[in-house]
C-alpha atoms as a PDB file:
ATOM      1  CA  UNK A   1      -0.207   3.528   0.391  1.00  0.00           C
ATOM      2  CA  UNK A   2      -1.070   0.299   2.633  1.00  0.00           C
ATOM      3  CA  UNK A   3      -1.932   2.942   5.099  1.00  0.00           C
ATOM      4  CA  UNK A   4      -4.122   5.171   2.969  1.00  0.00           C
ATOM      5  CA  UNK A   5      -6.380   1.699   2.173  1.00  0.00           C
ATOM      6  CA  UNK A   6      -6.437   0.988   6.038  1.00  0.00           C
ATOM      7  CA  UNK A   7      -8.144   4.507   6.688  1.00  0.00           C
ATOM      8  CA  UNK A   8     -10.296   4.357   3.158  1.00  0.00           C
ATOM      9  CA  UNK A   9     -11.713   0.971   4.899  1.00  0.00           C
ATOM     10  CA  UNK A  10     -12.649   1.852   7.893  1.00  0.00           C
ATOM     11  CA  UNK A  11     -14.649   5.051   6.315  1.00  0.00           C
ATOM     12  CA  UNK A  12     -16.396   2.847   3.825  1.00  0.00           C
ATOM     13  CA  UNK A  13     -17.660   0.619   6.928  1.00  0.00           C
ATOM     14  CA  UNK A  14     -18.161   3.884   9.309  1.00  0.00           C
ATOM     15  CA  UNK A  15     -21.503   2.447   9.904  1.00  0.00           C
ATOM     16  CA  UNK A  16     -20.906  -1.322  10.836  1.00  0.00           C
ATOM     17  CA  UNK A  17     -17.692  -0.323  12.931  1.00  0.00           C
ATOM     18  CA  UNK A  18     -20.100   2.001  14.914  1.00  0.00           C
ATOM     19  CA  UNK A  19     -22.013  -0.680  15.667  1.00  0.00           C
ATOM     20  CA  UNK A  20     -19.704  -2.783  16.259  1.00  0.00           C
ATOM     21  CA  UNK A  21     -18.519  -3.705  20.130  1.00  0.00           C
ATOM     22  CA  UNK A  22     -14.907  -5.061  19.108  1.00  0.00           C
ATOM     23  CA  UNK A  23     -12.004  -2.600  19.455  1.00  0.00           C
ATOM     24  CA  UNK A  24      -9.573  -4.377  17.544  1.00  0.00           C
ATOM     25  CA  UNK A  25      -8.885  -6.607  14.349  1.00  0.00           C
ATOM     26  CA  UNK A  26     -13.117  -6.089  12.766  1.00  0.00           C
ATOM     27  CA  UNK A  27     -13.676  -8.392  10.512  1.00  0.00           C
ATOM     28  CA  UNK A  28     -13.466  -5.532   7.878  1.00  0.00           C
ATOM     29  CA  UNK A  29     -10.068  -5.281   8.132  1.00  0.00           C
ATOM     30  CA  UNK A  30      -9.885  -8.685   6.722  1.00  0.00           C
ATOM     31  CA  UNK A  31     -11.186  -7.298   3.459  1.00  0.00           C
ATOM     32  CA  UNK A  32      -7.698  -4.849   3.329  1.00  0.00           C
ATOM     33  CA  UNK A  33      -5.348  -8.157   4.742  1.00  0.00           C
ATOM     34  CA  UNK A  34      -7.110  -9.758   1.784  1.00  0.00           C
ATOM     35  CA  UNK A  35      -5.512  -7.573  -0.719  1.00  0.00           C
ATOM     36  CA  UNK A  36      -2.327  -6.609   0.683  1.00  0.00           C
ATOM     37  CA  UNK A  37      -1.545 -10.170   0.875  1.00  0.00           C
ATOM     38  CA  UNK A  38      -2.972 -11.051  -2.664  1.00  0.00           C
ATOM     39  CA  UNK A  39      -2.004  -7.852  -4.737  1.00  0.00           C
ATOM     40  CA  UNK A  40       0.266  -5.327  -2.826  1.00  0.00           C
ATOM     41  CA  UNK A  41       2.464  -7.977  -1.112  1.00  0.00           C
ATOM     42  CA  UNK A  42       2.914 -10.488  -4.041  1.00  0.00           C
ATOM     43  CA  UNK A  43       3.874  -7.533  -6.093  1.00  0.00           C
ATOM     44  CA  UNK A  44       6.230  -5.626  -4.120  1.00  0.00           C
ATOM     45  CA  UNK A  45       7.867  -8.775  -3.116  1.00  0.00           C
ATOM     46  CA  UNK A  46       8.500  -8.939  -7.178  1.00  0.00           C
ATOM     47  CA  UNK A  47      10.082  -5.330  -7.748  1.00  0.00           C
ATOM     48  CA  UNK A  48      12.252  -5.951  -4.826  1.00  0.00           C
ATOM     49  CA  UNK A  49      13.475  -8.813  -6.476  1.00  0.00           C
ATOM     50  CA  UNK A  50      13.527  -8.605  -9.942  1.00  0.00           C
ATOM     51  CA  UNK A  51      14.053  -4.282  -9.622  1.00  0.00           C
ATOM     52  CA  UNK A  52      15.831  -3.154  -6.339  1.00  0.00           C
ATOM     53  CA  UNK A  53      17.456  -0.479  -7.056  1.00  0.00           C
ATOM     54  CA  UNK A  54      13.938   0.694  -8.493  1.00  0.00           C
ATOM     55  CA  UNK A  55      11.926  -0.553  -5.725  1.00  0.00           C
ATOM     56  CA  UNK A  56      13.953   0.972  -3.121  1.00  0.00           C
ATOM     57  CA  UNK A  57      13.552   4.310  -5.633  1.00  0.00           C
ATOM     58  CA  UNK A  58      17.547   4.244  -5.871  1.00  0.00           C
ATOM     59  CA  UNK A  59      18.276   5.899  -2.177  1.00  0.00           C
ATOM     60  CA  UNK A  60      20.907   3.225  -1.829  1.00  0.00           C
ATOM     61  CA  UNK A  61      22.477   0.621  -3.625  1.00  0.00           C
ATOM     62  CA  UNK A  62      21.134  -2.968  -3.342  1.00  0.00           C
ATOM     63  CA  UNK A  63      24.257  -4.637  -4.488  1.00  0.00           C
ATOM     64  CA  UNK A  64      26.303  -3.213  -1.859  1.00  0.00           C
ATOM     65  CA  UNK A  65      23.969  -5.367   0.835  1.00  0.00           C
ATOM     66  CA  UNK A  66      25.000  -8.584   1.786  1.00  0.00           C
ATOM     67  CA  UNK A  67      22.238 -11.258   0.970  1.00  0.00           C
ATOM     68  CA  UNK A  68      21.365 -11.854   4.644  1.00  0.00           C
ATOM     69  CA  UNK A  69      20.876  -8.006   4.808  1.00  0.00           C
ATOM     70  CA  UNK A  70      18.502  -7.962   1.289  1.00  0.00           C
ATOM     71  CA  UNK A  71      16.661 -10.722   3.139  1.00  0.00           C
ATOM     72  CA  UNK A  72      16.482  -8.540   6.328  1.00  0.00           C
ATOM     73  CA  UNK A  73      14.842  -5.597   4.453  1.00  0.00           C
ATOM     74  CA  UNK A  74      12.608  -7.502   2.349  1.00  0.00           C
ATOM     75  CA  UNK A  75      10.606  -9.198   5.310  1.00  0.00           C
ATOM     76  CA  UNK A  76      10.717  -5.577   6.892  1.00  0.00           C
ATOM     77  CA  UNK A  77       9.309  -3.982   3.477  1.00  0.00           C
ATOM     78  CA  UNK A  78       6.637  -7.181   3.419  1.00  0.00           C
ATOM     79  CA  UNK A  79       6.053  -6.682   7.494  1.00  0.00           C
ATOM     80  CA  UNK A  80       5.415  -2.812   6.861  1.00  0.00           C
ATOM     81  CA  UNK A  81       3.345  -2.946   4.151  1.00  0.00           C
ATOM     82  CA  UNK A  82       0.649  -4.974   6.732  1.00  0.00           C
ATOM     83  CA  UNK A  83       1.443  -3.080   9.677  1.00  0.00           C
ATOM     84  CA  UNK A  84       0.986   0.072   7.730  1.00  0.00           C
ATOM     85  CA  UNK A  85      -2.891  -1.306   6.929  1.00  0.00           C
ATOM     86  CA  UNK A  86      -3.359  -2.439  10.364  1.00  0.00           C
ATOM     87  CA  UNK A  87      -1.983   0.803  11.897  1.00  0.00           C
ATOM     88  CA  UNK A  88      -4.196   2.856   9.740  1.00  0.00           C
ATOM     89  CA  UNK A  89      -7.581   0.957   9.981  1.00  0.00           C
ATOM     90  CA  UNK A  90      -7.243   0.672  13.338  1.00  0.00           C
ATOM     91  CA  UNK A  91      -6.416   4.812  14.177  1.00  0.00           C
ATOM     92  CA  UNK A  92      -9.360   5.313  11.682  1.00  0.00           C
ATOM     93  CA  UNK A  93     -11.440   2.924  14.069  1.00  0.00           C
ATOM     94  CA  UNK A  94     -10.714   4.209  16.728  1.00  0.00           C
ATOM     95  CA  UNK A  95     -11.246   7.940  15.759  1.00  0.00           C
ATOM     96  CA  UNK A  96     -14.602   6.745  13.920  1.00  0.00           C
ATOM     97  CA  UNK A  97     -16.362   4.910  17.292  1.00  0.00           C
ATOM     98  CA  UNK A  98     -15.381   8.556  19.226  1.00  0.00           C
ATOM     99  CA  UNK A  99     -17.723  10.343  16.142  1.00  0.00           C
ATOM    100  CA  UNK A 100     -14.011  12.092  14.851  1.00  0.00           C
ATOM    101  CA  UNK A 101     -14.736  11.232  11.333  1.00  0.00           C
ATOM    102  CA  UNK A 102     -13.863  14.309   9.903  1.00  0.00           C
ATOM    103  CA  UNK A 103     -10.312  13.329  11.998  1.00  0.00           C
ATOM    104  CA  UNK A 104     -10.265  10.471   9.542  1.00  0.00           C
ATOM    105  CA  UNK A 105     -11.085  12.186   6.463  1.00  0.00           C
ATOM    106  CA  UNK A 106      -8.358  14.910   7.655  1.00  0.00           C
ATOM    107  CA  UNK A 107      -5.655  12.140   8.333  1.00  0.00           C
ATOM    108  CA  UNK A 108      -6.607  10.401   5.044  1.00  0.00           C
ATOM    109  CA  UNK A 109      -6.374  13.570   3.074  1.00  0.00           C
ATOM    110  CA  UNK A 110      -2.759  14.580   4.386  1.00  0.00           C
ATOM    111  CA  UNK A 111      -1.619  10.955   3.923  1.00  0.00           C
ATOM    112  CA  UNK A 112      -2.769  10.960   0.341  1.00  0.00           C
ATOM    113  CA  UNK A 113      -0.979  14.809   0.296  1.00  0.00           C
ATOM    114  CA  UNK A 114       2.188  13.435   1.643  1.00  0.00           C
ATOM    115  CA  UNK A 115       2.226  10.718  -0.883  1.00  0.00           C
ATOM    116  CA  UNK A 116       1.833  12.716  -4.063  1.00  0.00           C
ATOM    117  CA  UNK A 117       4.231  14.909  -2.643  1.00  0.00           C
ATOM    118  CA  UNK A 118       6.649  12.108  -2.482  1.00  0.00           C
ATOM    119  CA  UNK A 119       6.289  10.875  -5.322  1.00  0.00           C
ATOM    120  CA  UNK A 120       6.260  14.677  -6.969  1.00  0.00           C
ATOM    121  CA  UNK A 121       9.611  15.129  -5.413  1.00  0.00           C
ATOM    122  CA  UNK A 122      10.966  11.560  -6.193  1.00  0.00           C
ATOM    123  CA  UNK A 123       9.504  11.727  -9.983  1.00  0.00           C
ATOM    124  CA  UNK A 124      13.300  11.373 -11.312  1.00  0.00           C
ATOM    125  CA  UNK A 125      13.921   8.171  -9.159  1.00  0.00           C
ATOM    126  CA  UNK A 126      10.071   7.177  -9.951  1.00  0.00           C
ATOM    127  CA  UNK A 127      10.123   7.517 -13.478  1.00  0.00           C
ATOM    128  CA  UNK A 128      13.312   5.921 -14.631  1.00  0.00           C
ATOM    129  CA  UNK A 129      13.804   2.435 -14.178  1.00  0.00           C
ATOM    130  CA  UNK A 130      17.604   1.033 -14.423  1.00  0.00           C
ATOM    131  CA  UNK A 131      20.472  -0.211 -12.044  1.00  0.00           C
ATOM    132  CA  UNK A 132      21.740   1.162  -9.022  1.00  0.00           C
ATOM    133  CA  UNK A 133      24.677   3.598 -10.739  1.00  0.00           C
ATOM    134  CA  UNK A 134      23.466   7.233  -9.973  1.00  0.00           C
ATOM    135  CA  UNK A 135      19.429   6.224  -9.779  1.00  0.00           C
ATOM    136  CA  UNK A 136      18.793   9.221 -12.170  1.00  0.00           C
ATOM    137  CA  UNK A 137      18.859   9.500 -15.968  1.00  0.00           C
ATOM    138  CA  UNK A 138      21.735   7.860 -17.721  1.00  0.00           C
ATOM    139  CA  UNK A 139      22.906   5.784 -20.019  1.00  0.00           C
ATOM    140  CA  UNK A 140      21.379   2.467 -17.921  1.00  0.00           C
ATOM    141  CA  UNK A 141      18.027   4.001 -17.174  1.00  0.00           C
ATOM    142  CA  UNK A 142      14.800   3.497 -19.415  1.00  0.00           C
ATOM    143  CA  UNK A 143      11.359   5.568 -18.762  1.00  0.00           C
ATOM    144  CA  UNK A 144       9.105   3.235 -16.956  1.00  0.00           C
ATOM    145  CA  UNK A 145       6.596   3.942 -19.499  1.00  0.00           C
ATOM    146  CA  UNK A 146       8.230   2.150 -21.646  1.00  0.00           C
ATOM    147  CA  UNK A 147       9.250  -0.557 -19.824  1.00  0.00           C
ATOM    148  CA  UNK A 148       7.490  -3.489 -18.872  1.00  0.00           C
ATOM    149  CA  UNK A 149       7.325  -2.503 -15.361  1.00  0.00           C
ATOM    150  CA  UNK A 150       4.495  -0.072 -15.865  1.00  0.00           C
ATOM    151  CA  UNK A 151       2.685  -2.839 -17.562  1.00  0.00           C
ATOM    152  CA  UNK A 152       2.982  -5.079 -14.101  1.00  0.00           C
ATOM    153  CA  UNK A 153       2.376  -2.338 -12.059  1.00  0.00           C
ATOM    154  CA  UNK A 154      -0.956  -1.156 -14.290  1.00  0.00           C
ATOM    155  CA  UNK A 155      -2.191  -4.438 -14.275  1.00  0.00           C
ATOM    156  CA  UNK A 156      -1.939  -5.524 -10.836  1.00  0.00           C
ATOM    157  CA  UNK A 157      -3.455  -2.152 -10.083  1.00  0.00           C
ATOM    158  CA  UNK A 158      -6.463  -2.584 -12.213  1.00  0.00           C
ATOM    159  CA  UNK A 159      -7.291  -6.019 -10.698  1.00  0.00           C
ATOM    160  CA  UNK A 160      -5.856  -5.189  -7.410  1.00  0.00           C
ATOM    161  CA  UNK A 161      -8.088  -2.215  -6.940  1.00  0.00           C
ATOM    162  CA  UNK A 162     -11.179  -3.784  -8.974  1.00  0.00           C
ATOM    163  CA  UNK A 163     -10.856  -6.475  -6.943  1.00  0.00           C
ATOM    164  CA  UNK A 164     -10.774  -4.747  -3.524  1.00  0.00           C
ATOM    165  CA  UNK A 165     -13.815  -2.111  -4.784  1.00  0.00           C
ATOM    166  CA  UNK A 166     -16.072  -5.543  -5.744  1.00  0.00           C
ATOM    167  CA  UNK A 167     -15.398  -7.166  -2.189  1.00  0.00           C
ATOM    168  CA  UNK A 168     -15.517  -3.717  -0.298  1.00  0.00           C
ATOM    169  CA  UNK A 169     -18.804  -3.166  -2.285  1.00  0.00           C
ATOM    170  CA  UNK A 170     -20.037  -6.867  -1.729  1.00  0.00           C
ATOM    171  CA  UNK A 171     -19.439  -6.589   1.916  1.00  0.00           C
ATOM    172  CA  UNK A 172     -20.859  -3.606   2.829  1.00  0.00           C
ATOM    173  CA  UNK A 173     -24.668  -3.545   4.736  1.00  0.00           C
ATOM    174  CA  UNK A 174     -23.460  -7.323   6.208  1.00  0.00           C
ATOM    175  CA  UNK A 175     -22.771  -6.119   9.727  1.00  0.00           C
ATOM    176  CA  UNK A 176     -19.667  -8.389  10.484  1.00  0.00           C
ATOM    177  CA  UNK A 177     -17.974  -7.995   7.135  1.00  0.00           C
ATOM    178  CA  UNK A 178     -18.493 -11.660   6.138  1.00  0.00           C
ATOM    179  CA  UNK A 179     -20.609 -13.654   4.119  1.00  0.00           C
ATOM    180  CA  UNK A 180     -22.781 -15.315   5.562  1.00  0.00           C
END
């Protein structure tokens, strides 16, 4: 996902990057940082606490990790999440000041592919939220419509992506991404 907002972006500020002498780390990209670390890192930080098992969509068991080791793979999720928006602005960047934006649009469409894909093929593990045993229906799992995880996620998505469309939308036309 952090990579699919990295490429989205860059297209919405195709013109000023253009423009734009600086190969790496446009202002614009500030706009993504922004929400990642408001919205997509404050909340996956939460499911991997709170809901492991759920957040790691039950391919292994959290409580078979030593706490060192949780700690390990929750800066790596938290690193990953950035680096996956930086990687992806930046390729989209790139591809956009050599005139390849249908490259971009291509790259964005198979990443968005891939991801509904995923989570097509993962709906079990995406659907039901519970402890580690078996991380498909049973007697410990509840729909996530119906639990209160939905309600985070739905909510944090609403003003997560309202908030990120209103400063995308604010900033465009300024030719260095920032107020002035």
């Amino acid at each position: 996902m952090s990579f699919i907002i990295g490429n989205f972006i860059a297209l919405w500020f195709r013109e000023e990057l253009r423009r734009e002498q600086r190969k790496f780390f446009h202002p614009c990209l500030g706009a993504g940082l922004v929400f990642e670390c408001f919205f997509y890192v404050p909340l996956g930080i939460y499911l991997y606490y709170f809901h492991p098992a759920w957040s790691w969509m039950y391919f292994f068991d959290p409580n078979s990790l030593t706490s060192l080791e949780l700690a390990v793979l929750g800066v790596a999720m938290v690193s990953c999440y950035l680096l996956s928006l930086v990687i992806g602005f930046q390729l989209a960047q790139f591809l956009i000041r050599k005139k390849q934006d249908r490259a971009v649009m291509i790259i964005l469409a198979v990443a968005l592919i891939g991801l509904g894909l995923f989570c097509l093929f993962t709906r079990d593990r995406l659907l039901w939220v519970g402890d580690f045993p078996g991380g498909s229906k049973g007697s410990n799992m509840v729909l996530l419509l119906k639990h209160r995880l939905s309600w985070i996620n739905s909510i944090m998505a609403i003003l997560g992506f309202g908030s990120l469309a209103l400063l995308l939308r604010k900033l465009k036309g300024i030719s260095d991404c920032s107020p002035r």
